[in-house]
N, C-alpha and C. Protein backbone atom coordinates (compact mmCIF):
# COMPACT_ATOMS: atom_id res chain seq x y z
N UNK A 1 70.72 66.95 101.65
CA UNK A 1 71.37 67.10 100.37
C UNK A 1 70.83 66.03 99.43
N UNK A 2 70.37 66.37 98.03
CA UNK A 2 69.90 65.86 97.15
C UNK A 2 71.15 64.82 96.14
N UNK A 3 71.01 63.68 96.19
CA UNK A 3 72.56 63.26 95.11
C UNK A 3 72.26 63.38 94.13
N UNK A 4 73.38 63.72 93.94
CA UNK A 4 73.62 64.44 92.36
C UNK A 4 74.79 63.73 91.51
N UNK A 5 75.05 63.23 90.16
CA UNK A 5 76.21 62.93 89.62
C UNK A 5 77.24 63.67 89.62
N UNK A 6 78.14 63.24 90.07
CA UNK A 6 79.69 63.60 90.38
C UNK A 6 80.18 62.81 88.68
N UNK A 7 80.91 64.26 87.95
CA UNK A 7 81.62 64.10 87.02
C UNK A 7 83.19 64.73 86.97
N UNK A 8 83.66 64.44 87.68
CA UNK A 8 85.41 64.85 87.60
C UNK A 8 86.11 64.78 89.22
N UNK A 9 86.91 64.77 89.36
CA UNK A 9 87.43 64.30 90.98
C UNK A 9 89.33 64.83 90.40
N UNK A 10 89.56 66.00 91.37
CA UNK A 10 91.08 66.00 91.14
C UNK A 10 91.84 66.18 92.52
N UNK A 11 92.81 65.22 93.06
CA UNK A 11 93.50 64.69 93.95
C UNK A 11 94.59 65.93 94.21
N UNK A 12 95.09 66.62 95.08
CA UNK A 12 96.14 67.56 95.30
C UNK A 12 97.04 66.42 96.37
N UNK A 13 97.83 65.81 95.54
CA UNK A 13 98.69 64.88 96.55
C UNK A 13 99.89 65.33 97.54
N UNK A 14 100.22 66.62 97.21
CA UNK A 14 100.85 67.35 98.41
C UNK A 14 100.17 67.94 99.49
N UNK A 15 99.16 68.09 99.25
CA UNK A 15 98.24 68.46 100.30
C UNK A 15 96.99 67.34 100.81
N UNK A 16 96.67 66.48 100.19
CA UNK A 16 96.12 65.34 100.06
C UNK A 16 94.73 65.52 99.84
N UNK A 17 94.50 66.45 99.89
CA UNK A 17 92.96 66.84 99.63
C UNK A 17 92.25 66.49 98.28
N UNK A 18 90.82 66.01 98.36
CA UNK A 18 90.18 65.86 97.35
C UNK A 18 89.24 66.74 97.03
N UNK A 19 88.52 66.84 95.49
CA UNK A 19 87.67 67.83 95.31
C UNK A 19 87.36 67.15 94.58
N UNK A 20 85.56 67.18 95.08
CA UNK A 20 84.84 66.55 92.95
C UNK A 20 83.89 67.38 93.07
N UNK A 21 83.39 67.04 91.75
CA UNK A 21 82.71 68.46 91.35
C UNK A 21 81.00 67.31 90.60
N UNK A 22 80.00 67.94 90.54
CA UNK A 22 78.79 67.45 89.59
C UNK A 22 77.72 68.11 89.19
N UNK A 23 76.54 67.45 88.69
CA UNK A 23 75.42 68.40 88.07
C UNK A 23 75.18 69.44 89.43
N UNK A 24 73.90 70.20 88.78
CA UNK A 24 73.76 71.08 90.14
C UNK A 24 74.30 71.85 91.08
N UNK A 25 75.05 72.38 90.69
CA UNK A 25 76.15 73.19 91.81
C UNK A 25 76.58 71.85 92.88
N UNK A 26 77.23 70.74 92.78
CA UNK A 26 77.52 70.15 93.50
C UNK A 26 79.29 70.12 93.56
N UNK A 27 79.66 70.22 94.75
CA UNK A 27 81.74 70.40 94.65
C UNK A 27 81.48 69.34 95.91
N UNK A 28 82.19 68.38 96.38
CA UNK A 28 82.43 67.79 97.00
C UNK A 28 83.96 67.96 97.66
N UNK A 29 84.17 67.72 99.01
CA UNK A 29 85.71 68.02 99.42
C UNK A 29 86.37 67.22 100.46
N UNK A 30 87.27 66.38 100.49
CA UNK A 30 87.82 65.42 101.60
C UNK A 30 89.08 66.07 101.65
N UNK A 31 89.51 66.34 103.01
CA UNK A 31 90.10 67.50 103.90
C UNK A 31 91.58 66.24 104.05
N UNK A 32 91.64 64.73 103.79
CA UNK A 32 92.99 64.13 104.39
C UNK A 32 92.51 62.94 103.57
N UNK A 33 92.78 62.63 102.87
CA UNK A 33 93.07 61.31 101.92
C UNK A 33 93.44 60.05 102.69
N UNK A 34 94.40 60.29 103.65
CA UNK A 34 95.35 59.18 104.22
C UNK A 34 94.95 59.04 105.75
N UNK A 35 93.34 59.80 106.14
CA UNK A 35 93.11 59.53 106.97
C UNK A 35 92.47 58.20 107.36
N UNK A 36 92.23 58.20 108.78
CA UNK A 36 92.13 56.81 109.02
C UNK A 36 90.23 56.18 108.77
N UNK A 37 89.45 57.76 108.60
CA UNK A 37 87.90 57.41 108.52
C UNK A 37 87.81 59.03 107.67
N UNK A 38 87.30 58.52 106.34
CA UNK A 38 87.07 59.92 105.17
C UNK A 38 85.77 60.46 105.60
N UNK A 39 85.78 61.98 105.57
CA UNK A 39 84.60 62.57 105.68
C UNK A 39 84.30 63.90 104.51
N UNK A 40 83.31 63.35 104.01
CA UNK A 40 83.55 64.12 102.93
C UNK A 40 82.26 65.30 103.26
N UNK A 41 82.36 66.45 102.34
CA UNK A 41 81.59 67.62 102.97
C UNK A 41 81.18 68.36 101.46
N UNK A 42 79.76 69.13 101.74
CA UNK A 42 79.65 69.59 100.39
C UNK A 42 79.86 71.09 100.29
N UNK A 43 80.58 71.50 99.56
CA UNK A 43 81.36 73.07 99.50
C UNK A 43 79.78 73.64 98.70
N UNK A 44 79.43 74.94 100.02
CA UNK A 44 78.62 75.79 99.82
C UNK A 44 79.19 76.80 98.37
N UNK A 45 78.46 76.43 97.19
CA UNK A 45 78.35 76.86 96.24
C UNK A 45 77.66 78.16 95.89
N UNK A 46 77.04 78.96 96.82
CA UNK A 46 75.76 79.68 96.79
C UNK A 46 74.67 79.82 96.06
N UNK A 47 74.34 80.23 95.25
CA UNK A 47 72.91 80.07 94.19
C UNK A 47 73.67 79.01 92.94
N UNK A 48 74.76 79.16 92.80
CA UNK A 48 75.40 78.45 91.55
C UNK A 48 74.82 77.26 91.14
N UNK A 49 73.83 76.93 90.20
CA UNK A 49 73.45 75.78 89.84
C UNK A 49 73.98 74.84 88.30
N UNK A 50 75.57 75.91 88.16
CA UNK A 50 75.84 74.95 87.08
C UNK A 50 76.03 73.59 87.12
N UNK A 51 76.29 73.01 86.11
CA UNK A 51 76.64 71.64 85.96
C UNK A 51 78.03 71.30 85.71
N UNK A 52 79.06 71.06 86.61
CA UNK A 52 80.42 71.14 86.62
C UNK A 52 81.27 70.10 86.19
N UNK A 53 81.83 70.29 85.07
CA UNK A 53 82.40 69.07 84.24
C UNK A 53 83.74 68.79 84.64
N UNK A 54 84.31 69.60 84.97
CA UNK A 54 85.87 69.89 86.02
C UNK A 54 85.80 70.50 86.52
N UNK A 55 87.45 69.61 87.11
CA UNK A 55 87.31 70.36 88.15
C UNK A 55 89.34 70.22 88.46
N UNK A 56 89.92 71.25 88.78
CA UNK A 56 91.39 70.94 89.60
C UNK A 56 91.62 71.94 90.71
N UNK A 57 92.57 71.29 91.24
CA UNK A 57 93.14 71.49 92.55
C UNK A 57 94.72 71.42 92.40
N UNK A 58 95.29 72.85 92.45
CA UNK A 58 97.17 73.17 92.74
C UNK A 58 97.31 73.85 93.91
N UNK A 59 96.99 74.25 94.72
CA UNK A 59 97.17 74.99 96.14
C UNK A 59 96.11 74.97 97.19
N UNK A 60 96.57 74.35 98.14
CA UNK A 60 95.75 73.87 99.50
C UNK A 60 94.63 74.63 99.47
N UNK A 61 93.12 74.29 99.88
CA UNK A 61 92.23 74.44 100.06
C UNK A 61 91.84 75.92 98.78
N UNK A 62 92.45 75.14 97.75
CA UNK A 62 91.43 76.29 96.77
C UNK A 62 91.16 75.22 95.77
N UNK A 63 90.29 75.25 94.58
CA UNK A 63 90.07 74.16 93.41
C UNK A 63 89.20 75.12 92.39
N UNK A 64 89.30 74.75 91.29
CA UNK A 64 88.47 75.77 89.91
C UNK A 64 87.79 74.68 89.51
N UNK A 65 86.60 74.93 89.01
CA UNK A 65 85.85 74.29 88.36
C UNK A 65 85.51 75.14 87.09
N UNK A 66 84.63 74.26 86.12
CA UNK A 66 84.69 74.56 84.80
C UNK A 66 82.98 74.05 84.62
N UNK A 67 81.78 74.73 83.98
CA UNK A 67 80.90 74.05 83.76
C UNK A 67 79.74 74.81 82.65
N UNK A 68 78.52 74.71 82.97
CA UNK A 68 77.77 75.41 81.97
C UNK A 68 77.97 76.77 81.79
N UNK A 69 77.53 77.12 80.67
CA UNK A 69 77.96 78.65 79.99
C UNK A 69 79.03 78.92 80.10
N UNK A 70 80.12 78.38 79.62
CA UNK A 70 81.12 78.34 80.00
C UNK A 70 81.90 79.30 81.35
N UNK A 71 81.81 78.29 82.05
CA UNK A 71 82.27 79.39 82.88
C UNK A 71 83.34 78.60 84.01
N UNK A 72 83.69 79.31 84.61
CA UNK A 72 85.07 78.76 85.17
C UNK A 72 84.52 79.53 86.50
N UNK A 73 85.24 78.95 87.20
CA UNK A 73 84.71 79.62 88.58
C UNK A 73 85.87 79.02 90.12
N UNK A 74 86.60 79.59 90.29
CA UNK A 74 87.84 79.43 91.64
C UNK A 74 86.89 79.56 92.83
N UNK A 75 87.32 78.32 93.46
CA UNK A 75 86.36 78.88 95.15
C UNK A 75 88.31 78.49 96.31
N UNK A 76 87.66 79.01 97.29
CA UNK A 76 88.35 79.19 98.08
C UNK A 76 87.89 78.34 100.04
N UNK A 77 88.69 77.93 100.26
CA UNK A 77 87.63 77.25 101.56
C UNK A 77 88.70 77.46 102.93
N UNK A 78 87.86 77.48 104.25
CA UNK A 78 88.58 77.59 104.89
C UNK A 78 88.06 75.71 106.02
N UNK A 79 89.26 75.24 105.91
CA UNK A 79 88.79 73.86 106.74
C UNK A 79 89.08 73.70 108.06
N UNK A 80 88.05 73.63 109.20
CA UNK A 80 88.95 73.47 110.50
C UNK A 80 88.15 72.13 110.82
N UNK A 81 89.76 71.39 111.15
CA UNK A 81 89.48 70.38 111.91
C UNK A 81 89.21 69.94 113.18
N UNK A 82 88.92 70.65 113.76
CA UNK A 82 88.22 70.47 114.95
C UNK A 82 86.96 70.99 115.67
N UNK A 83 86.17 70.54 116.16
CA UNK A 83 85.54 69.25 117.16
C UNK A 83 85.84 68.45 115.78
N UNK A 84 86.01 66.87 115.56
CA UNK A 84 85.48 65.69 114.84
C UNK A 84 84.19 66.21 114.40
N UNK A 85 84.01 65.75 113.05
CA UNK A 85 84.50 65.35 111.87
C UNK A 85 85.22 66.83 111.47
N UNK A 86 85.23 68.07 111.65
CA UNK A 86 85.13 69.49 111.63
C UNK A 86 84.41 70.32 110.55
N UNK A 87 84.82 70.97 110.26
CA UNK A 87 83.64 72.11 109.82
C UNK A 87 84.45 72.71 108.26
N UNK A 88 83.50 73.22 107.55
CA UNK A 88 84.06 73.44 106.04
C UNK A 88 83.68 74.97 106.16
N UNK A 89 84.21 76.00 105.46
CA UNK A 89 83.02 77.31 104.87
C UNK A 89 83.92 78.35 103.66
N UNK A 90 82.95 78.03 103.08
CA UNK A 90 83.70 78.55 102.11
C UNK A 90 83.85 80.30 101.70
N UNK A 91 85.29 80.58 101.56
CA UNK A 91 85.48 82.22 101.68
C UNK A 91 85.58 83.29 100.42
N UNK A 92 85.53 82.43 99.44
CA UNK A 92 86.08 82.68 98.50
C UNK A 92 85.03 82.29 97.04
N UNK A 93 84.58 82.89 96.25
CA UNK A 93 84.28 82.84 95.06
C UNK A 93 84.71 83.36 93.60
N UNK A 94 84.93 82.75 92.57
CA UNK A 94 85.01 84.43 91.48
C UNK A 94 84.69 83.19 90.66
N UNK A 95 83.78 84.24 89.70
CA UNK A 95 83.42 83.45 88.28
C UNK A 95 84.14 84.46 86.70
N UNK A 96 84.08 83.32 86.32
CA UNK A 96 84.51 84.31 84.85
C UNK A 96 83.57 83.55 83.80
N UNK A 97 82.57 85.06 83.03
CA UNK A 97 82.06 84.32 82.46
C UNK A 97 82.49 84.62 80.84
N UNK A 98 83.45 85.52 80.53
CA UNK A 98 83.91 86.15 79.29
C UNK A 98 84.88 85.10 78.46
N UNK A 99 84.64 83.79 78.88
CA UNK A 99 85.48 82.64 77.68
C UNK A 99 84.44 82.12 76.76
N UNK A 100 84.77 82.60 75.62
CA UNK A 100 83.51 82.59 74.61
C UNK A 100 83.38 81.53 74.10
N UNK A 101 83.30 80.49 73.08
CA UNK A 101 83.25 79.18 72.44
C UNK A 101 82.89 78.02 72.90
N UNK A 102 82.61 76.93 72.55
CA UNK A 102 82.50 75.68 72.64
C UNK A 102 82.01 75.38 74.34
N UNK A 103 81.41 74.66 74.66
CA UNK A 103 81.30 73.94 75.96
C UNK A 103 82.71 73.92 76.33
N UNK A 104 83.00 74.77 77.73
CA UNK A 104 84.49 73.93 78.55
C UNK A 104 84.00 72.67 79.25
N UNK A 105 84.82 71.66 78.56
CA UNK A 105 85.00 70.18 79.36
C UNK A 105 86.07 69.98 80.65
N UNK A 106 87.03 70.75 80.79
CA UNK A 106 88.07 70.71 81.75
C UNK A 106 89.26 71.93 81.85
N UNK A 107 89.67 72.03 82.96
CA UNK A 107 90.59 72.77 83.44
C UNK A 107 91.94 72.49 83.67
N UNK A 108 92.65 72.45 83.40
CA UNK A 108 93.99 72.31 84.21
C UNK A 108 95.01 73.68 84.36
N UNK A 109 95.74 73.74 85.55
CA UNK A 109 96.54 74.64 85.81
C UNK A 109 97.77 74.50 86.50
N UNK A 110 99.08 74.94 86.64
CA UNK A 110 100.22 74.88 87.24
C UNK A 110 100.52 75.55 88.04
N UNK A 111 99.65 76.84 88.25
CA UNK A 111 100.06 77.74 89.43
C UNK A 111 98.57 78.47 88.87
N UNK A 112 98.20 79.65 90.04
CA UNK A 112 97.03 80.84 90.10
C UNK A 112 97.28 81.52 88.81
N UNK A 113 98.50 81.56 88.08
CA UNK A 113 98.13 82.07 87.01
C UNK A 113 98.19 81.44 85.93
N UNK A 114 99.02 80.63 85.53
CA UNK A 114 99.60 79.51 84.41
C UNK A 114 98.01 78.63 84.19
N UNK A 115 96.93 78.72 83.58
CA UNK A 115 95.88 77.70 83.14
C UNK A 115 95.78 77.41 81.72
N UNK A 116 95.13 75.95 81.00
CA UNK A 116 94.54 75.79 80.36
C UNK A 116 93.43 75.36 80.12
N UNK A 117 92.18 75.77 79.58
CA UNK A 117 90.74 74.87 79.36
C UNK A 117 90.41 74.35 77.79
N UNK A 118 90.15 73.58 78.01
CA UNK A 118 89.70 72.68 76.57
C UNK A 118 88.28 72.33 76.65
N UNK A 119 87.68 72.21 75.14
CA UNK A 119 86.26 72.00 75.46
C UNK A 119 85.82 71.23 74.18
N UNK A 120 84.56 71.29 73.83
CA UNK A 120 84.30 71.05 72.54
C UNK A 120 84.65 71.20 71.37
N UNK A 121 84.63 70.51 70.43
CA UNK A 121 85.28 70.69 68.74
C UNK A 121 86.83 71.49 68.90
N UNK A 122 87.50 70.76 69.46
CA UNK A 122 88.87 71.60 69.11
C UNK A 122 89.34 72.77 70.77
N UNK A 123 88.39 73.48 71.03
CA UNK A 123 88.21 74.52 71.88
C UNK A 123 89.86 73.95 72.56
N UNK A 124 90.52 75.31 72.78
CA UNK A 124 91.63 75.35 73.75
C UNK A 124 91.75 76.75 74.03
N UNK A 125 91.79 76.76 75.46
CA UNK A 125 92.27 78.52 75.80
C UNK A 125 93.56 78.61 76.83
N UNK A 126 94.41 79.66 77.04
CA UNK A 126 95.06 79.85 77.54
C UNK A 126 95.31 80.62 78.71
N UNK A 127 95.93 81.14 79.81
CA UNK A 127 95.84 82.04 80.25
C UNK A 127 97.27 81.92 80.86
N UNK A 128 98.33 83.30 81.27
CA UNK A 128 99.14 83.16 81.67
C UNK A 128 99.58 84.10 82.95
N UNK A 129 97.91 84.86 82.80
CA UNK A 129 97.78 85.84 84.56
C UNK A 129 96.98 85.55 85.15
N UNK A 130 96.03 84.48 84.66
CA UNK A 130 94.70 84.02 85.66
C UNK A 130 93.53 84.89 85.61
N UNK A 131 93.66 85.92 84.46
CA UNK A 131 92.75 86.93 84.21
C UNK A 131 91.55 86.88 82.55
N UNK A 132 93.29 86.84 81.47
CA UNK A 132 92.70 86.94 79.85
C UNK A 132 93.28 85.65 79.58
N UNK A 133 92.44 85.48 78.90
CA UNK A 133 92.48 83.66 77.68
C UNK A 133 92.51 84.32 76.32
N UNK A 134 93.66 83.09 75.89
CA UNK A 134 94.35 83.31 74.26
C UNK A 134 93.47 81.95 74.04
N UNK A 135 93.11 82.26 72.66
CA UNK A 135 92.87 81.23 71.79
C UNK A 135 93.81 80.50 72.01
N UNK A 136 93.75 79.16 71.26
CA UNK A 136 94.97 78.48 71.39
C UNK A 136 94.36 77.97 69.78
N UNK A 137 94.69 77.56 68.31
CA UNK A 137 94.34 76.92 67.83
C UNK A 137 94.82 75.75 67.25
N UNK A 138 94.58 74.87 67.36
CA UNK A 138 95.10 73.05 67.52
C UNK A 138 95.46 72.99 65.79
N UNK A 139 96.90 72.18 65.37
CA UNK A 139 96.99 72.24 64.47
C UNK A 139 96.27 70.32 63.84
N UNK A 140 95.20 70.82 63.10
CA UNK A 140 93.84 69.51 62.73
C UNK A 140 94.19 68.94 61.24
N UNK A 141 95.49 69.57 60.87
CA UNK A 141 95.95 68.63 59.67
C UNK A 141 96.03 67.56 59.65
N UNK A 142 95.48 66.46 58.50
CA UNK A 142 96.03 65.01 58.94
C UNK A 142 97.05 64.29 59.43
N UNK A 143 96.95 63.57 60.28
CA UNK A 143 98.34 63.31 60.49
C UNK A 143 98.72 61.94 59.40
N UNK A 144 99.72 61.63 59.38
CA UNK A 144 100.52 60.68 58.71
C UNK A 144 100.62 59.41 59.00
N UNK A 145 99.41 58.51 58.88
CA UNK A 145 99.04 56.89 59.37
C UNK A 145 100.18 56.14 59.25
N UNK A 146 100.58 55.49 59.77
CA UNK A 146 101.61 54.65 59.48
C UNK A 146 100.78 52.79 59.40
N UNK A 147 101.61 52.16 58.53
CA UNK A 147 100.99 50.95 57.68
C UNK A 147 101.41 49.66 58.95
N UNK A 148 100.58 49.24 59.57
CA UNK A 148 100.76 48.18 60.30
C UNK A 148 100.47 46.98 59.26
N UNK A 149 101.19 45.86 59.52
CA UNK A 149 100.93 44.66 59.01
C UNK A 149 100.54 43.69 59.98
N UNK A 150 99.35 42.81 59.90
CA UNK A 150 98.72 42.52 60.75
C UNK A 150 99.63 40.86 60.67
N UNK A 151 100.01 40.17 61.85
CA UNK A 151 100.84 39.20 62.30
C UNK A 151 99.98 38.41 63.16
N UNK A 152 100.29 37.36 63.16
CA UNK A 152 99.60 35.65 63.67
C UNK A 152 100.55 35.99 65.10
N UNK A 153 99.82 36.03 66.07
CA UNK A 153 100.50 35.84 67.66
C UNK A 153 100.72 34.52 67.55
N UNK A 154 102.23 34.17 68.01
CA UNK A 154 102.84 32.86 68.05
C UNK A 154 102.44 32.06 69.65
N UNK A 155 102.04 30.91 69.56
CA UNK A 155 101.93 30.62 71.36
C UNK A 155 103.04 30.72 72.04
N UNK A 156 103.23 30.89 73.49
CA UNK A 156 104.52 30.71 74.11
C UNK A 156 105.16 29.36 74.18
């Protein structure tokens, strides 16, 4: 395996599992956080050579990533721990490439269907079946500065 930059890392602390994601079709995956020696493993991506800017994790051994052409992409893994260190393979793929606008920078989600992605200049999308994305559009009015007066820090 070639190293590659790792840009995003999201922690599933009920399940303890880690996932990072980087250039090159790279997903990275640690199977027990709180174990006593980490072994980390690289999730067979198949031809996928995007460049993955996020990445999250809400339900045991699945994580979405987010990267070039915009695209979003859920993998699915199956982990067995046994013989030591054990074995990764991944079962699961789907890409979506129909979210139109801006570079996606990140993902977040609350359940398989509840997501949001944000990206460049404003970009926000929605989804509330895990299928179609709503615009979302950010309200970019100025906001209302408030006047600080700048004060001499007194010594203790």
């Amino acid at each position: 395996m070639n190293p590659q930059n790792l840009n995003d890392i999201s922690i599933n602390t009920t399940s303890k599992q880690v996932f990072a994601v980087g250039n090159n079709g790279t997903a990275m995956y640690i199977n027990d956080i709180t174990a006593s020696s980490l072994v980390s493993f690289q999730v067979n991506m198949g031809a996928l050579t995007n460049n993955f800017r996020g990445v999250f994790t809400h339900v045991k051994n699945q994580f979405d990533c987010v990267g070039d052409n915009n695209t979003l992409i859920g993998v699915g893994i199956n982990f067995v721990p046994s013989p030591s260190p054990g074995s990764l393979t991944t079962i699961a793929i789907f890409r979506t490439n129909d979210i139109y606008g801006p570079a996606i920078q990140k993902a977040h989600f609350t359940n398989a269907a509840n997501g949001y992605l944000v990206g460049d200049n404003g970009f926000i999308r929605h989804t509330n079946d895990g299928l179609t994305w709503q615009l979302i559009v950010p309200d970019l009015t100025p906001p209302v500065i408030d006047t600080l007066t700048p004060r001499r820090l007194q010594p203790y």
